[in-house]
Protein backbone atom coordinates (compact mmCIF):
# COMPACT_ATOMS: atom_id res chain seq x y z
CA UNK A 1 5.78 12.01 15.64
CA UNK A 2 3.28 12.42 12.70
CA UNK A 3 5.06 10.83 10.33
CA UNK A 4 5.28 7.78 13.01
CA UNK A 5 1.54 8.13 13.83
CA UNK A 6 0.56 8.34 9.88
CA UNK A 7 2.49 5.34 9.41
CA UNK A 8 1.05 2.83 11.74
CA UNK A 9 -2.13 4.67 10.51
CA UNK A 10 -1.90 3.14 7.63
CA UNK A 11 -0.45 -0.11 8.24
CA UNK A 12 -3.83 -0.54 10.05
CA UNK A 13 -5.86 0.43 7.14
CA UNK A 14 -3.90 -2.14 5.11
CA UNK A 15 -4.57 -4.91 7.53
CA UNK A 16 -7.81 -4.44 7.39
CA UNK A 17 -8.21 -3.71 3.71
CA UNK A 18 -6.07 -7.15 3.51
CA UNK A 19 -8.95 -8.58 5.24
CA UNK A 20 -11.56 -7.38 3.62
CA UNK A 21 -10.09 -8.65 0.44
CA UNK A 22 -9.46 -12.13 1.94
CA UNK A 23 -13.65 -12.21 2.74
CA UNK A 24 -14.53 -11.05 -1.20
CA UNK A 25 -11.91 -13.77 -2.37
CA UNK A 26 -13.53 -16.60 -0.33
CA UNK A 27 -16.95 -15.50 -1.82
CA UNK A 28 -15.98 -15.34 -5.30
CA UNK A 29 -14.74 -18.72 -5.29
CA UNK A 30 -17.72 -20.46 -3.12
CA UNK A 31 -20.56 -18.15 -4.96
CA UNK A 32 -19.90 -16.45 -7.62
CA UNK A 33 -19.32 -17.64 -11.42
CA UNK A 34 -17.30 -15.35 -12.00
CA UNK A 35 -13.80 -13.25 -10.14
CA UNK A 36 -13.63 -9.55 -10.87
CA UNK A 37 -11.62 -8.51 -7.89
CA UNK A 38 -9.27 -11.80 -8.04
CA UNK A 39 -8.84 -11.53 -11.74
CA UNK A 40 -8.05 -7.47 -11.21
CA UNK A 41 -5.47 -8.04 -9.23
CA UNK A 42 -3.91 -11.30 -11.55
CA UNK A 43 -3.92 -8.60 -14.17
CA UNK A 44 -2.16 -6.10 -12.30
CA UNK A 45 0.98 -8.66 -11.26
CA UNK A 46 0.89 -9.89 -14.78
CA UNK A 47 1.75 -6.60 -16.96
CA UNK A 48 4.02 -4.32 -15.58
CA UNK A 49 4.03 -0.64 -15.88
CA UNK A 50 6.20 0.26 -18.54
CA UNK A 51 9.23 2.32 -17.83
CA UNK A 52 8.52 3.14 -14.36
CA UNK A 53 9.17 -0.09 -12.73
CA UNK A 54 8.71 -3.79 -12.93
CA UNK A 55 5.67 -4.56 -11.84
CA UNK A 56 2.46 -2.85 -9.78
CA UNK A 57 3.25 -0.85 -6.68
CA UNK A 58 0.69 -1.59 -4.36
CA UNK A 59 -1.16 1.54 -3.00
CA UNK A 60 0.38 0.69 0.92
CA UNK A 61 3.85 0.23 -1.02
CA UNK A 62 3.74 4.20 -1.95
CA UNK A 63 1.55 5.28 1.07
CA UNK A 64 4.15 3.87 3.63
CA UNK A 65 7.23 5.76 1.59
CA UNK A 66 5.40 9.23 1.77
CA UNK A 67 5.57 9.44 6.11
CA UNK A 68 9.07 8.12 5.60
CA UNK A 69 10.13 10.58 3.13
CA UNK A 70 8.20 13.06 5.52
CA UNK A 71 10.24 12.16 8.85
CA UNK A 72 13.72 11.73 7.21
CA UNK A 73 12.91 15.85 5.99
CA UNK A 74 11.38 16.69 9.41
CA UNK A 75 14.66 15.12 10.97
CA UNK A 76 17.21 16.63 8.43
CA UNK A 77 15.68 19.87 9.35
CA UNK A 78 15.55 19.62 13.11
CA UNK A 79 19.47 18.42 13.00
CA UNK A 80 20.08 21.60 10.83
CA UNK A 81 18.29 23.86 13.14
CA UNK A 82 20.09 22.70 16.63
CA UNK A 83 23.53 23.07 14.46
């Protein structure tokens, strides 16, 4: 039930991360002469990590594995101790 808990957890704090991002995008293009925070991210899609993967994983990409990871052992070891 954590894992499940942590999870939605942190689907929320994407959402609203997602939002907050959408808001600083809008500014930077209506205000602002220049685009740190769009240009950051232009960067990071543009040049992959080397030898670890193609391209950026997103922070929510790795934070939603972890509670997975976490209930698949939490289930594996309730199955084993009922057997």
């Amino acid at each position: 039930m954590v894992s499940v808990v942590w999870w939605f957890q942190l689907r929320s704090y994407r959402d609203l991360n997602t939002a907050k991002f959408v808001v600083i995008n809008k500014i930077e293009a209506d205000n602002l002469p220049i685009t740190p925070f769009s240009d950051e991210w232009a960067q990071l899609k543009k040049d992959p990590v080397p030898k670890l993967r193609d391209r950026y994983a997103e922070l929510g990409f790795v934070e939603r594995f972890v509670p997975i990871v976490f209930l698949l052992v939490n289930a594996a070891l309730a199955v084993s101790v009922w057997l």
